[in-house]
PDB file of N, CA and C in Angstrom:
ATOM      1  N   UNK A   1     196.209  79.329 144.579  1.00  0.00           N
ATOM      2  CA  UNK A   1     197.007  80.382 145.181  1.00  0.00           C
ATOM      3  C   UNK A   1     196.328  80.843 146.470  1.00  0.00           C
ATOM      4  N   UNK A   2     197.222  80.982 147.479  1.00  0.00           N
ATOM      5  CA  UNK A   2     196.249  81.354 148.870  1.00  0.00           C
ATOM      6  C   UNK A   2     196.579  82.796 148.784  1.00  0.00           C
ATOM      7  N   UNK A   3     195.549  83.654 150.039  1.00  0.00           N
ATOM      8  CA  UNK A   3     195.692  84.481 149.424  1.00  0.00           C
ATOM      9  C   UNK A   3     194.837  84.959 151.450  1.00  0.00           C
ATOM     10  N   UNK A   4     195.559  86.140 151.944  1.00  0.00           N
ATOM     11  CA  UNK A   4     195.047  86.878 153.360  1.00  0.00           C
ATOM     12  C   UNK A   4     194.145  87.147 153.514  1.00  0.00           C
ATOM     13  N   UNK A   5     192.995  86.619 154.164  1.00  0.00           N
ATOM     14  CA  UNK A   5     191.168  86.747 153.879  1.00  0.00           C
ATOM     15  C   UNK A   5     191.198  87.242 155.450  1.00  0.00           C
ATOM     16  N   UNK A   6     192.064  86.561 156.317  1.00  0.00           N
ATOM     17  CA  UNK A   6     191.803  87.294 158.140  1.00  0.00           C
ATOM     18  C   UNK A   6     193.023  87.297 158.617  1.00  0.00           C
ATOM     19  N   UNK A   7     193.212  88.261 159.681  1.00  0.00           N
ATOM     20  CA  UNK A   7     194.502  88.487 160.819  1.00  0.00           C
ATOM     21  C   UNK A   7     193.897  88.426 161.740  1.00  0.00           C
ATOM     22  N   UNK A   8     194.539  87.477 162.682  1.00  0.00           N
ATOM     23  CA  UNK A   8     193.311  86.876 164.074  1.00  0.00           C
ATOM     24  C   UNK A   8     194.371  87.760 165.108  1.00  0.00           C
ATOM     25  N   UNK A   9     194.280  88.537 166.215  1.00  0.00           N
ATOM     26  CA  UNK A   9     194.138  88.757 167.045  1.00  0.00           C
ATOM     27  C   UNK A   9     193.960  88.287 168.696  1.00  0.00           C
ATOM     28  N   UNK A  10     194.982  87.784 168.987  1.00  0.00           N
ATOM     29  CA  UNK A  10     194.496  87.026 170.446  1.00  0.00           C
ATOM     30  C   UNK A  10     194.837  87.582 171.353  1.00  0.00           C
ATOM     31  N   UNK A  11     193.421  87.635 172.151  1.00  0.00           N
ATOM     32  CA  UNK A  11     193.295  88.945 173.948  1.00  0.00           C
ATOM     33  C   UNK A  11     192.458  88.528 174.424  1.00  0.00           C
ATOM     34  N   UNK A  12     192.373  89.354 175.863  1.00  0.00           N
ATOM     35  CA  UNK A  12     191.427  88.551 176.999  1.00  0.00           C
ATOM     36  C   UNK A  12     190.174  88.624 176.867  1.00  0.00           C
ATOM     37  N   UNK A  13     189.808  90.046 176.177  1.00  0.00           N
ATOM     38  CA  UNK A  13     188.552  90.770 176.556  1.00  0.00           C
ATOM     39  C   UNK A  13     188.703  91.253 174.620  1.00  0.00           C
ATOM     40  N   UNK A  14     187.800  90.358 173.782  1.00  0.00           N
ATOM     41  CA  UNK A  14     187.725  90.826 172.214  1.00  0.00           C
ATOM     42  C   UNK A  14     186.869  91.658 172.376  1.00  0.00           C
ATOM     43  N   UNK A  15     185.783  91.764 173.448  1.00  0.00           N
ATOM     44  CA  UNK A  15     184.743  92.577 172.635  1.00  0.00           C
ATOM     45  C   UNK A  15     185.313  94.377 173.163  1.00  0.00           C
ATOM     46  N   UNK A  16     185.895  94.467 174.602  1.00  0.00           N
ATOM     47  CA  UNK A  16     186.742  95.844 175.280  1.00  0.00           C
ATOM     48  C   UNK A  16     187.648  95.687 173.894  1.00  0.00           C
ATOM     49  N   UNK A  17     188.151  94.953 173.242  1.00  0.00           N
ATOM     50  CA  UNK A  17     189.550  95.443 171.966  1.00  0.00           C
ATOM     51  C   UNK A  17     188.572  95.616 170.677  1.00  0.00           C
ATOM     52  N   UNK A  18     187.808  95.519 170.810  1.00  0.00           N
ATOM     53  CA  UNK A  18     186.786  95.258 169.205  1.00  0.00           C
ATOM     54  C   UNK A  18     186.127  97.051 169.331  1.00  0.00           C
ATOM     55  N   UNK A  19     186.388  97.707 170.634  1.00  0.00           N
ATOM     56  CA  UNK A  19     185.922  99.344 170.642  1.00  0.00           C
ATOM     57  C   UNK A  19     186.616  99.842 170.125  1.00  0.00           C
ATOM     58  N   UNK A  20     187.986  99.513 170.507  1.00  0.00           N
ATOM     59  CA  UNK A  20     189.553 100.144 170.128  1.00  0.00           C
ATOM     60  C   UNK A  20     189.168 100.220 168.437  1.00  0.00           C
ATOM     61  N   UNK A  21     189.637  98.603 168.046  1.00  0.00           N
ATOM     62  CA  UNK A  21     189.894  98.377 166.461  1.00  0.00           C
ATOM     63  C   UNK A  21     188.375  99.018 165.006  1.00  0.00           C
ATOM     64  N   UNK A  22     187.541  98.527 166.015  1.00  0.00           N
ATOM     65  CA  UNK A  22     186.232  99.020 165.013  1.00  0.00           C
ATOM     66  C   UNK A  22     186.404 100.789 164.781  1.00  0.00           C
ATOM     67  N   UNK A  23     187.207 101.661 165.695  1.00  0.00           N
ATOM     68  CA  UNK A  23     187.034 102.898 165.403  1.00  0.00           C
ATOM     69  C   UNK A  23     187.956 103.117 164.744  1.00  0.00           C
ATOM     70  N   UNK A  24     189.413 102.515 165.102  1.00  0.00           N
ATOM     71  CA  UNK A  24     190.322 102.770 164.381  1.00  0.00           C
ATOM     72  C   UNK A  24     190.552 102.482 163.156  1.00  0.00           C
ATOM     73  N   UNK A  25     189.892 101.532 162.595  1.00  0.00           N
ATOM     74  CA  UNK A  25     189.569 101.095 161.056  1.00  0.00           C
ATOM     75  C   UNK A  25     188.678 101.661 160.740  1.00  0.00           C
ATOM     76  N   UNK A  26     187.441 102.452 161.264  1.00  0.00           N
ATOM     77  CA  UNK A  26     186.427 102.924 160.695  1.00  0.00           C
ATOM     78  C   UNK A  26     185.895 101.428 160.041  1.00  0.00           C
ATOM     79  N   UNK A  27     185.675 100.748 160.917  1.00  0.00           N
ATOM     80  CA  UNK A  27     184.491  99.299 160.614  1.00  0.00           C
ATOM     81  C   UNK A  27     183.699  98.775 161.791  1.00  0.00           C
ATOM     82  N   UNK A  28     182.953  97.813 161.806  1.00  0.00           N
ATOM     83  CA  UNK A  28     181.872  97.167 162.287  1.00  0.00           C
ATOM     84  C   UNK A  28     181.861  95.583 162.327  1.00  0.00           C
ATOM     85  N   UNK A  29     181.677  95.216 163.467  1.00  0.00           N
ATOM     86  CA  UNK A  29     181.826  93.573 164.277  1.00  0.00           C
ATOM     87  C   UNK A  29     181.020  92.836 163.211  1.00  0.00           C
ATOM     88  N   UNK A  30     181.040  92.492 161.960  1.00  0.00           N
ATOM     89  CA  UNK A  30     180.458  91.321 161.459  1.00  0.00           C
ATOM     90  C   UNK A  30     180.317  90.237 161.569  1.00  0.00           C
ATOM     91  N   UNK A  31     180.521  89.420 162.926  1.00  0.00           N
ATOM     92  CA  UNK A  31     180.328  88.484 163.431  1.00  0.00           C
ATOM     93  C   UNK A  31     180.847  88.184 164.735  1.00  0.00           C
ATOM     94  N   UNK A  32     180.057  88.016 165.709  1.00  0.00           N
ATOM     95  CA  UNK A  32     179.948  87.529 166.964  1.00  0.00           C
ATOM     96  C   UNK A  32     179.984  86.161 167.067  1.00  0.00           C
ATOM     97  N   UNK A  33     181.097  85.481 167.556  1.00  0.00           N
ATOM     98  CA  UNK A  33     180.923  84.018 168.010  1.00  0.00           C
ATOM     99  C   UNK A  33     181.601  83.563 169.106  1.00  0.00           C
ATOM    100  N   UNK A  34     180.684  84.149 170.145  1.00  0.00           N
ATOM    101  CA  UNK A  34     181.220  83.700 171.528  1.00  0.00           C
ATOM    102  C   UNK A  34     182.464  83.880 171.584  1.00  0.00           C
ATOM    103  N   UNK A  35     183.551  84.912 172.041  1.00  0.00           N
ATOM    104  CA  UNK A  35     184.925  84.586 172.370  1.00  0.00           C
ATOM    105  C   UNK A  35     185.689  85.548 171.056  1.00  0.00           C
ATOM    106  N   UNK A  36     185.279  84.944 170.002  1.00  0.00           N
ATOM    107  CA  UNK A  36     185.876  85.455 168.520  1.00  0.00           C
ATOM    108  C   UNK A  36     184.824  86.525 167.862  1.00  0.00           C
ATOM    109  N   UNK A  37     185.312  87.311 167.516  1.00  0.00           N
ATOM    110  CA  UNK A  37     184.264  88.847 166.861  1.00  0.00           C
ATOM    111  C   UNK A  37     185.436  88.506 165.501  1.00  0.00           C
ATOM    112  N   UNK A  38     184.818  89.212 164.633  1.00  0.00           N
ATOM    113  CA  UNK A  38     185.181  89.418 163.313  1.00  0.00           C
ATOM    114  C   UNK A  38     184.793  90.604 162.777  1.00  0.00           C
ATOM    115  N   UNK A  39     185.825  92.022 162.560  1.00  0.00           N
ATOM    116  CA  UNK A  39     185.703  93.240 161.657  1.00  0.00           C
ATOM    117  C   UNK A  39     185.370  93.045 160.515  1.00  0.00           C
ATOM    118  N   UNK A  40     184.705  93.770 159.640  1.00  0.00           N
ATOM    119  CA  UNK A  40     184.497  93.869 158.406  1.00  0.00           C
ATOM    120  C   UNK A  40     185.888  94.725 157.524  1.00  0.00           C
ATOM    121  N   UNK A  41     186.364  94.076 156.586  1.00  0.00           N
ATOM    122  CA  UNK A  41     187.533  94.503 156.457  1.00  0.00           C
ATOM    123  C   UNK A  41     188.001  93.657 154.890  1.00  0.00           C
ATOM    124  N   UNK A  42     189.539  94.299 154.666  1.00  0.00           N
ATOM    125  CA  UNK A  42     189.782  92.935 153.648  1.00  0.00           C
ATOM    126  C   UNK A  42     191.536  93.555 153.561  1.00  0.00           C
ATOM    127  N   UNK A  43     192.122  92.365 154.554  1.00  0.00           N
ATOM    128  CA  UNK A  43     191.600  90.943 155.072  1.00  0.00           C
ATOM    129  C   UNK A  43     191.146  91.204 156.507  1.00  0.00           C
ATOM    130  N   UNK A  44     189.958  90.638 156.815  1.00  0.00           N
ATOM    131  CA  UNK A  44     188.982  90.973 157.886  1.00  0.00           C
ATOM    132  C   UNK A  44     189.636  90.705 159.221  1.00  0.00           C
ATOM    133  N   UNK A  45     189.711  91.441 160.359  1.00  0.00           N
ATOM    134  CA  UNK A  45     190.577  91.212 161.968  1.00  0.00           C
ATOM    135  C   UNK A  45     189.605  90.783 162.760  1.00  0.00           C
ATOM    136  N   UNK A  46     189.982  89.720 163.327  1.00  0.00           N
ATOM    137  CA  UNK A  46     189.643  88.767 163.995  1.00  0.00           C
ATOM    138  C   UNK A  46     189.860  89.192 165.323  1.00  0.00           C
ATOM    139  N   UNK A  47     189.095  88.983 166.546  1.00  0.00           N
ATOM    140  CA  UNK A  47     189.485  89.280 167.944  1.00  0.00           C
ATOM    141  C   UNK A  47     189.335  87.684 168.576  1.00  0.00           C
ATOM    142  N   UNK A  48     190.244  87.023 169.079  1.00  0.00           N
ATOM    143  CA  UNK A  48     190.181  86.064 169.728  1.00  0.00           C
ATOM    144  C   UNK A  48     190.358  85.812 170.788  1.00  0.00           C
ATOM    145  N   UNK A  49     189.338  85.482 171.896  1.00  0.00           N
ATOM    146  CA  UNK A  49     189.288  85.240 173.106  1.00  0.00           C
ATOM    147  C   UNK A  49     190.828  84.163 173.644  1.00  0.00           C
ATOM    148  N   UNK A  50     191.918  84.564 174.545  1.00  0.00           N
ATOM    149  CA  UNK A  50     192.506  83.356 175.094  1.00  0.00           C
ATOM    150  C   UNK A  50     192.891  83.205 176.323  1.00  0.00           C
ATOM    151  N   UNK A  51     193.154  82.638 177.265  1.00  0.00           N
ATOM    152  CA  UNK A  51     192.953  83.064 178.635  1.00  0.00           C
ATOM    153  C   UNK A  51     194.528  83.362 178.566  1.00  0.00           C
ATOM    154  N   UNK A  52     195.419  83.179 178.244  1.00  0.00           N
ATOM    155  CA  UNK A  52     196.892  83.970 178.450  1.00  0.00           C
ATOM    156  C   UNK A  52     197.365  83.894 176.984  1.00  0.00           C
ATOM    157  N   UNK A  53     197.230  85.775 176.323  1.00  0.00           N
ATOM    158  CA  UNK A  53     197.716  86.107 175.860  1.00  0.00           C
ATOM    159  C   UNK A  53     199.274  86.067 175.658  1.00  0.00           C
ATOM    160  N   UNK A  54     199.907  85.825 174.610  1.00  0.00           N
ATOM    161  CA  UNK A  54     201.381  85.670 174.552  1.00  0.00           C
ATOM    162  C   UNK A  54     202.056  86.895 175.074  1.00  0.00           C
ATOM    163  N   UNK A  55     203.103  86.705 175.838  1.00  0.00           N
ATOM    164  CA  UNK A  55     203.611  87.626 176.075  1.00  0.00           C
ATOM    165  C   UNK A  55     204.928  87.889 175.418  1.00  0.00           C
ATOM    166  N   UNK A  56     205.205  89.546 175.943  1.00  0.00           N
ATOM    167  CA  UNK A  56     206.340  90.028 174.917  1.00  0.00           C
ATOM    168  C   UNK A  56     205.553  90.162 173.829  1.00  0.00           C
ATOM    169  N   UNK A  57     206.636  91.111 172.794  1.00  0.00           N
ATOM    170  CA  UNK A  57     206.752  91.492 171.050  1.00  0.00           C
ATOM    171  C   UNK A  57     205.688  90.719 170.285  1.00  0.00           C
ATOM    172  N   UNK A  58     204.986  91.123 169.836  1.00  0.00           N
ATOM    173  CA  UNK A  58     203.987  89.965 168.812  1.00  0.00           C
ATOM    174  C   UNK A  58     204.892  89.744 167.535  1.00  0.00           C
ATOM    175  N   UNK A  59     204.356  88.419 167.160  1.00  0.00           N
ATOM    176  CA  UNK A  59     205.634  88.004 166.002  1.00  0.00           C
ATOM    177  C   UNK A  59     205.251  88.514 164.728  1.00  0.00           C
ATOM    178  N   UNK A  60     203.592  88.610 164.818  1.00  0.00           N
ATOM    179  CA  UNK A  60     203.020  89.253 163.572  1.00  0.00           C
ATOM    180  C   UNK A  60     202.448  90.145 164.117  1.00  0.00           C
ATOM    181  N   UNK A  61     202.708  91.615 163.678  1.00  0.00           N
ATOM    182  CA  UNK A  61     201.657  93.000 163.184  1.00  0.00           C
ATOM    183  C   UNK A  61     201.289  93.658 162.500  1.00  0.00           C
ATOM    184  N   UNK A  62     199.818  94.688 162.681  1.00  0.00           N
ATOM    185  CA  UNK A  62     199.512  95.524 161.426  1.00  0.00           C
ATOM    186  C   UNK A  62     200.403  96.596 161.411  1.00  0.00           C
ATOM    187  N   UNK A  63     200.987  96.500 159.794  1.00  0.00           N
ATOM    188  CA  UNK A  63     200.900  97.934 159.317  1.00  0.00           C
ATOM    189  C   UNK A  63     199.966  98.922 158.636  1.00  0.00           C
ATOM    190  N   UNK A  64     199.711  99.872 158.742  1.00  0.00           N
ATOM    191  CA  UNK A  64     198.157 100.560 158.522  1.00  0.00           C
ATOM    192  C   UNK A  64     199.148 101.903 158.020  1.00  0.00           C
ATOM    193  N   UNK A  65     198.267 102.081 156.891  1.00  0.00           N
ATOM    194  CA  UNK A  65     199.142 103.701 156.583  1.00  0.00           C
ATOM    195  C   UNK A  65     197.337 104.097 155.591  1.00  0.00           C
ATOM    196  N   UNK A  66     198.156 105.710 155.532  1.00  0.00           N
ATOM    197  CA  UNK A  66     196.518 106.211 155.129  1.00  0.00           C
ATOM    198  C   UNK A  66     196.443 107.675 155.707  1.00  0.00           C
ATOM    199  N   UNK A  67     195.987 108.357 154.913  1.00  0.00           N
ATOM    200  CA  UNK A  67     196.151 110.163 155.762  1.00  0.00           C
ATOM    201  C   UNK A  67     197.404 110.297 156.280  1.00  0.00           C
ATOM    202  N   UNK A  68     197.520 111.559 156.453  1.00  0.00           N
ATOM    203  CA  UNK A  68     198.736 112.003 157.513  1.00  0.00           C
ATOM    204  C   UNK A  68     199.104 110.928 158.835  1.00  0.00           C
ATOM    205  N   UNK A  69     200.287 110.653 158.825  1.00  0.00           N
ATOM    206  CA  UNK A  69     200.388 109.732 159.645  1.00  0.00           C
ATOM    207  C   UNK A  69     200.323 110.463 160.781  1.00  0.00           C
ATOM    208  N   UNK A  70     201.133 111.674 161.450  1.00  0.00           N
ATOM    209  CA  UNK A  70     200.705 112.044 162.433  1.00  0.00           C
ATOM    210  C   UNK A  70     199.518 112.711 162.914  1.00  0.00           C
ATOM    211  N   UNK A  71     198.197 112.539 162.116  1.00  0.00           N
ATOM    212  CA  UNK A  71     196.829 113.119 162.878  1.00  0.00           C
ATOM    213  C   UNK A  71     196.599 111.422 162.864  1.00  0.00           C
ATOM    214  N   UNK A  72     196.517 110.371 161.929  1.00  0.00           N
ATOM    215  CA  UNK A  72     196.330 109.613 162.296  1.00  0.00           C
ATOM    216  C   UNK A  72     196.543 108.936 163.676  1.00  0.00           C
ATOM    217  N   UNK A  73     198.142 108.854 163.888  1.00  0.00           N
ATOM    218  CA  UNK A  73     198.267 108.990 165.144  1.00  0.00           C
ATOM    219  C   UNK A  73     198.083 109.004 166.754  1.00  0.00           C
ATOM    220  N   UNK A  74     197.802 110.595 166.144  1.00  0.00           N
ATOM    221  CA  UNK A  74     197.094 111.626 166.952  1.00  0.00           C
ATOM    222  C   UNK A  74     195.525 110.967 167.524  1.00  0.00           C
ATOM    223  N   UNK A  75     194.482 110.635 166.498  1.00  0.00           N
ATOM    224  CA  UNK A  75     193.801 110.231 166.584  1.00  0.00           C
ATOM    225  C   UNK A  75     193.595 108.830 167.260  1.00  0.00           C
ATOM    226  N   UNK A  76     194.610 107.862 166.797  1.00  0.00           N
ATOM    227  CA  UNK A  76     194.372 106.340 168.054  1.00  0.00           C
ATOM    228  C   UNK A  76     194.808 106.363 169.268  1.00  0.00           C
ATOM    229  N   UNK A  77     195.784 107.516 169.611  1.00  0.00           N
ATOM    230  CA  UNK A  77     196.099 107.645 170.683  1.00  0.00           C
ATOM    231  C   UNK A  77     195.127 108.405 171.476  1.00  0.00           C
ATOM    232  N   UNK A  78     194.328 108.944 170.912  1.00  0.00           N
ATOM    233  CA  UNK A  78     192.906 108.796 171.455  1.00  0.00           C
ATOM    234  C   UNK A  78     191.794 108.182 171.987  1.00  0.00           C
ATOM    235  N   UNK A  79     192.035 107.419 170.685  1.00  0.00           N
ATOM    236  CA  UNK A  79     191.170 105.884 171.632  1.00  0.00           C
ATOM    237  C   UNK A  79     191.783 105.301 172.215  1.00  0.00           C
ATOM    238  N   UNK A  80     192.912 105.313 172.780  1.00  0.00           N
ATOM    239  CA  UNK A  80     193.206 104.297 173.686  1.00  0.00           C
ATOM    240  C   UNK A  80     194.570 103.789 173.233  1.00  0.00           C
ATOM    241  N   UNK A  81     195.520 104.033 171.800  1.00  0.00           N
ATOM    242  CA  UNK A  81     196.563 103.510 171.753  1.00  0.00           C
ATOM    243  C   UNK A  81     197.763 103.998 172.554  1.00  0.00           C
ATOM    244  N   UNK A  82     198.867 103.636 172.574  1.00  0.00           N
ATOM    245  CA  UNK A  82     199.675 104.192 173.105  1.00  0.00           C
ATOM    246  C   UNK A  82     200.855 103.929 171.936  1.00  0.00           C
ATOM    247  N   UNK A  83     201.673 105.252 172.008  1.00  0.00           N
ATOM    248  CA  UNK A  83     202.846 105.581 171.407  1.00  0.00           C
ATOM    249  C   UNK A  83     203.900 104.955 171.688  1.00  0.00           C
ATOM    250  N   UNK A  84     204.955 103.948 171.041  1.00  0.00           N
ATOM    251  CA  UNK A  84     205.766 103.004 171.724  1.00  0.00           C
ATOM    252  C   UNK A  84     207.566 103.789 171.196  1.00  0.00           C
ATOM    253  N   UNK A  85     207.524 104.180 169.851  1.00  0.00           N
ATOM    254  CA  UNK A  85     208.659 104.953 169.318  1.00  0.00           C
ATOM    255  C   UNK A  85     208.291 105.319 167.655  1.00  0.00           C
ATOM    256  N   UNK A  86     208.648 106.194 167.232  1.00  0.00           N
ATOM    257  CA  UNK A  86     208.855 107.048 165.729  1.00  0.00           C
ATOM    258  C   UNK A  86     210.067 106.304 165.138  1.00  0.00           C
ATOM    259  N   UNK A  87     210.130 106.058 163.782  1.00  0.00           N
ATOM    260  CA  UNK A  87     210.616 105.902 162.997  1.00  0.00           C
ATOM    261  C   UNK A  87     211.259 106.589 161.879  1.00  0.00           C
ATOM    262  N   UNK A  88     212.713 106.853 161.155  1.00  0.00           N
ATOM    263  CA  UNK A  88     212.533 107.317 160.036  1.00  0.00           C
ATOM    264  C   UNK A  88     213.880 107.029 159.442  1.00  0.00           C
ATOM    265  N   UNK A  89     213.349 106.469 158.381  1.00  0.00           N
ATOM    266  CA  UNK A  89     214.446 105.883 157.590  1.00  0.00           C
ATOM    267  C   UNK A  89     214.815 106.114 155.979  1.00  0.00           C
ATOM    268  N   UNK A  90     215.778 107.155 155.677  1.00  0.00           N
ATOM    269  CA  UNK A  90     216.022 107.341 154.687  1.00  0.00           C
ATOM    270  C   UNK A  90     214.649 107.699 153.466  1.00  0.00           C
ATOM    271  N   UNK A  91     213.857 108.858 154.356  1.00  0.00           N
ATOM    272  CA  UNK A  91     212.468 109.403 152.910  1.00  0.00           C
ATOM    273  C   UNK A  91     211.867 108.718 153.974  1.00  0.00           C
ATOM    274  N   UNK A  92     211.460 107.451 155.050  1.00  0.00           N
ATOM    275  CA  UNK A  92     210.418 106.945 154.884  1.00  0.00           C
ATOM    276  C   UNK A  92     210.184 106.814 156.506  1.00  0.00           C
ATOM    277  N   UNK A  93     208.880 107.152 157.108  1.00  0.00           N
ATOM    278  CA  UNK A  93     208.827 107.615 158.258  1.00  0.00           C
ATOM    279  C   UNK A  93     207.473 106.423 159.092  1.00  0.00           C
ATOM    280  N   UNK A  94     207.582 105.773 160.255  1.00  0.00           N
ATOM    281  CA  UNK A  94     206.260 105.096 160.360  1.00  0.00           C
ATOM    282  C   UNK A  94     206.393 105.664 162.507  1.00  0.00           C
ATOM    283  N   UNK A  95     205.593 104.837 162.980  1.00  0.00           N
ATOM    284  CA  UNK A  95     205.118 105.034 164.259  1.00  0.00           C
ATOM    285  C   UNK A  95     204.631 103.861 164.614  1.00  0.00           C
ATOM    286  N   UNK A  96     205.271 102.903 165.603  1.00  0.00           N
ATOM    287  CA  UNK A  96     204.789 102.295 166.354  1.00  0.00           C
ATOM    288  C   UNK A  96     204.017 101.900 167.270  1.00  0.00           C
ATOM    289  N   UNK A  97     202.994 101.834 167.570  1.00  0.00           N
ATOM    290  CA  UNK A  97     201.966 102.110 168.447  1.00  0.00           C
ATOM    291  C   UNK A  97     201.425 100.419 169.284  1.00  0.00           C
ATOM    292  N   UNK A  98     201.011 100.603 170.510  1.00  0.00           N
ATOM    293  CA  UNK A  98     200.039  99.855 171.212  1.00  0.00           C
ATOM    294  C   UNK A  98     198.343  99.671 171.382  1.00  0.00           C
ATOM    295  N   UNK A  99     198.035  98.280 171.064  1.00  0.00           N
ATOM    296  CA  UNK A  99     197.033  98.703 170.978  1.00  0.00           C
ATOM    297  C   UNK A  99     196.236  98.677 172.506  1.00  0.00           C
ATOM    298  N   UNK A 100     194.798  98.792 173.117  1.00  0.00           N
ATOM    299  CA  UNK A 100     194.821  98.696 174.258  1.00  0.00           C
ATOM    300  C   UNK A 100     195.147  97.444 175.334  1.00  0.00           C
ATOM    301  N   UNK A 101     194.937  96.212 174.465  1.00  0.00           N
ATOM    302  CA  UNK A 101     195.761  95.148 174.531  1.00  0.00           C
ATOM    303  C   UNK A 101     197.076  95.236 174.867  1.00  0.00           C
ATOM    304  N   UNK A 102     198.026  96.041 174.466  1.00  0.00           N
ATOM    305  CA  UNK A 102     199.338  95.682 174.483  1.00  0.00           C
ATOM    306  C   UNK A 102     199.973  95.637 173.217  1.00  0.00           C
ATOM    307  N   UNK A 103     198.921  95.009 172.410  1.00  0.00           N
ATOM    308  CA  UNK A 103     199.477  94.631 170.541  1.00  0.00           C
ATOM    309  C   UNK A 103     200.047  95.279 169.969  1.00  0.00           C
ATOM    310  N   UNK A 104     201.664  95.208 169.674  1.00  0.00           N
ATOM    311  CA  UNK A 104     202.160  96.667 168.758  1.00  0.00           C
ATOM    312  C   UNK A 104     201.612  96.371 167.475  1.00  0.00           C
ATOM    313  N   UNK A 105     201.656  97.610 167.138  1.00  0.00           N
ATOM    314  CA  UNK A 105     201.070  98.007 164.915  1.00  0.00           C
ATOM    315  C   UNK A 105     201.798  99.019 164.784  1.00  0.00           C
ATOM    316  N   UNK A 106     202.157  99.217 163.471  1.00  0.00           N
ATOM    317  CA  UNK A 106     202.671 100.885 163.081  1.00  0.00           C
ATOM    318  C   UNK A 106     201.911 101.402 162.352  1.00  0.00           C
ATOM    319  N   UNK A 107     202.045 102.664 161.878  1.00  0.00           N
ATOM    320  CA  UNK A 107     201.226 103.500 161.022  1.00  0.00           C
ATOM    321  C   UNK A 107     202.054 104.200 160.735  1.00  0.00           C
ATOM    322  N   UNK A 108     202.424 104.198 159.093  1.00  0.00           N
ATOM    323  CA  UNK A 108     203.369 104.738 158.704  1.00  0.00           C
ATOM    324  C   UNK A 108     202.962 105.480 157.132  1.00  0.00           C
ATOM    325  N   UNK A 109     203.992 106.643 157.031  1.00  0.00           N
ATOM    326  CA  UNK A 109     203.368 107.661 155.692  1.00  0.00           C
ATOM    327  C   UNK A 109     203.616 106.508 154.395  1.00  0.00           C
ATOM    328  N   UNK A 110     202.566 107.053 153.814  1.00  0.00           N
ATOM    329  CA  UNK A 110     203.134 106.046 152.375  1.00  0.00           C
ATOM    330  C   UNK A 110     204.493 106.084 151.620  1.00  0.00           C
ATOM    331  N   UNK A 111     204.660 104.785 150.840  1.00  0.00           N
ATOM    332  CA  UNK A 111     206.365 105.159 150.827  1.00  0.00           C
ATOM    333  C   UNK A 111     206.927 106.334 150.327  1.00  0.00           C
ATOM    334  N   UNK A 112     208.036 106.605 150.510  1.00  0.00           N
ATOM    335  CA  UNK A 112     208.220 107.947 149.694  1.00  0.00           C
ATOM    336  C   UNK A 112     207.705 109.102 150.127  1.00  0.00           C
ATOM    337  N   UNK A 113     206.583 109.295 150.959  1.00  0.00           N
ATOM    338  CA  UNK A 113     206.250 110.466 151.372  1.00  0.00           C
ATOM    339  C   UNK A 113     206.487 111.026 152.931  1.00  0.00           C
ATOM    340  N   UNK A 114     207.137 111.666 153.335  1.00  0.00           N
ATOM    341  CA  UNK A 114     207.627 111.819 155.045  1.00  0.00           C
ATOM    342  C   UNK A 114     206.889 113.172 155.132  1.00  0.00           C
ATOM    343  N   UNK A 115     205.988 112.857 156.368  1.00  0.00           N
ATOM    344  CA  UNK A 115     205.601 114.624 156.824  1.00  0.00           C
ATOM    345  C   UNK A 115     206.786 115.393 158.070  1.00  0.00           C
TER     346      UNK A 115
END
C-alpha cells in the first residue's frame, strides 16, 4: 500500500521559500541537497530548485487547517503570504492564500466548525 511520505514544491530560490514554510509549519530544513531542502514534517515538504517554475494555478496544493483559521491567517500573511479569496460553504469556511513563491494553499477551519 503506498502511502504520502513528501509534497515536493518547485521554485527558484528553495532556501528564500524554506523561511516562509519552516515558520509557517513551525519546522526545520532536515536536509540540504544542493537545490532541494527537505522540512521535517509527515508527509515531509520538499523545496525544489527549477529554473522555470510552472506557471498559472498549481495542480496540486496544501490544505493546512489547525487553530483559528483567521489568526492563523493573520499570522502567514505575516510572513510573507498573501491573501488570494475566503471561502464558505454551507458550515464550512477555508482561505486561500499565496505563498511567497506564488504557490496557492488554503487554510481552512476544521470541518464543521466556521468562526
Amino acid at each position: 500500500m503506498l502511502a504520502v511520505t513528501m509534497v515536493t514544491i518547485d521554485c527558484e530560490d528553495p532556501k528564500a521559500l524554506a523561511e516562509f514554510w519552516t515558520q509557517a509549519l513551525q519546522t526545520e530544513v532536515v536536509a540540504d541537497l544542493e537545490g532541494y531542502l527537505v522540512l521535517g514534517g509527515s508527509p515531509a515538504l520538499a523545496l525544489q530548485q527549477v529554473e522555470d517554475p510552472t506557471p498559472g494555478k498549481n495542480r496540486l496544493h496544501l490544505d493546512l487547517s489547525g487553530g483559528v483559521r483567521t489568526e492563523e491567517v493573520a499570522r502567514l500573511v505575516e510572513l510573507g503570504a498573501e491573501v488570494v479569496r475566503n471561502h464558505d460553504v454551507e458550515g464550512f469556511a477555508w482561505t486561500v492564500l499565496r505563498d511567497p513563491a506564488g504557490n496557492e494553499f488554503c487554510v481552512s477551519d476544521p470541518h464543521g466548525e466556521n468562526d
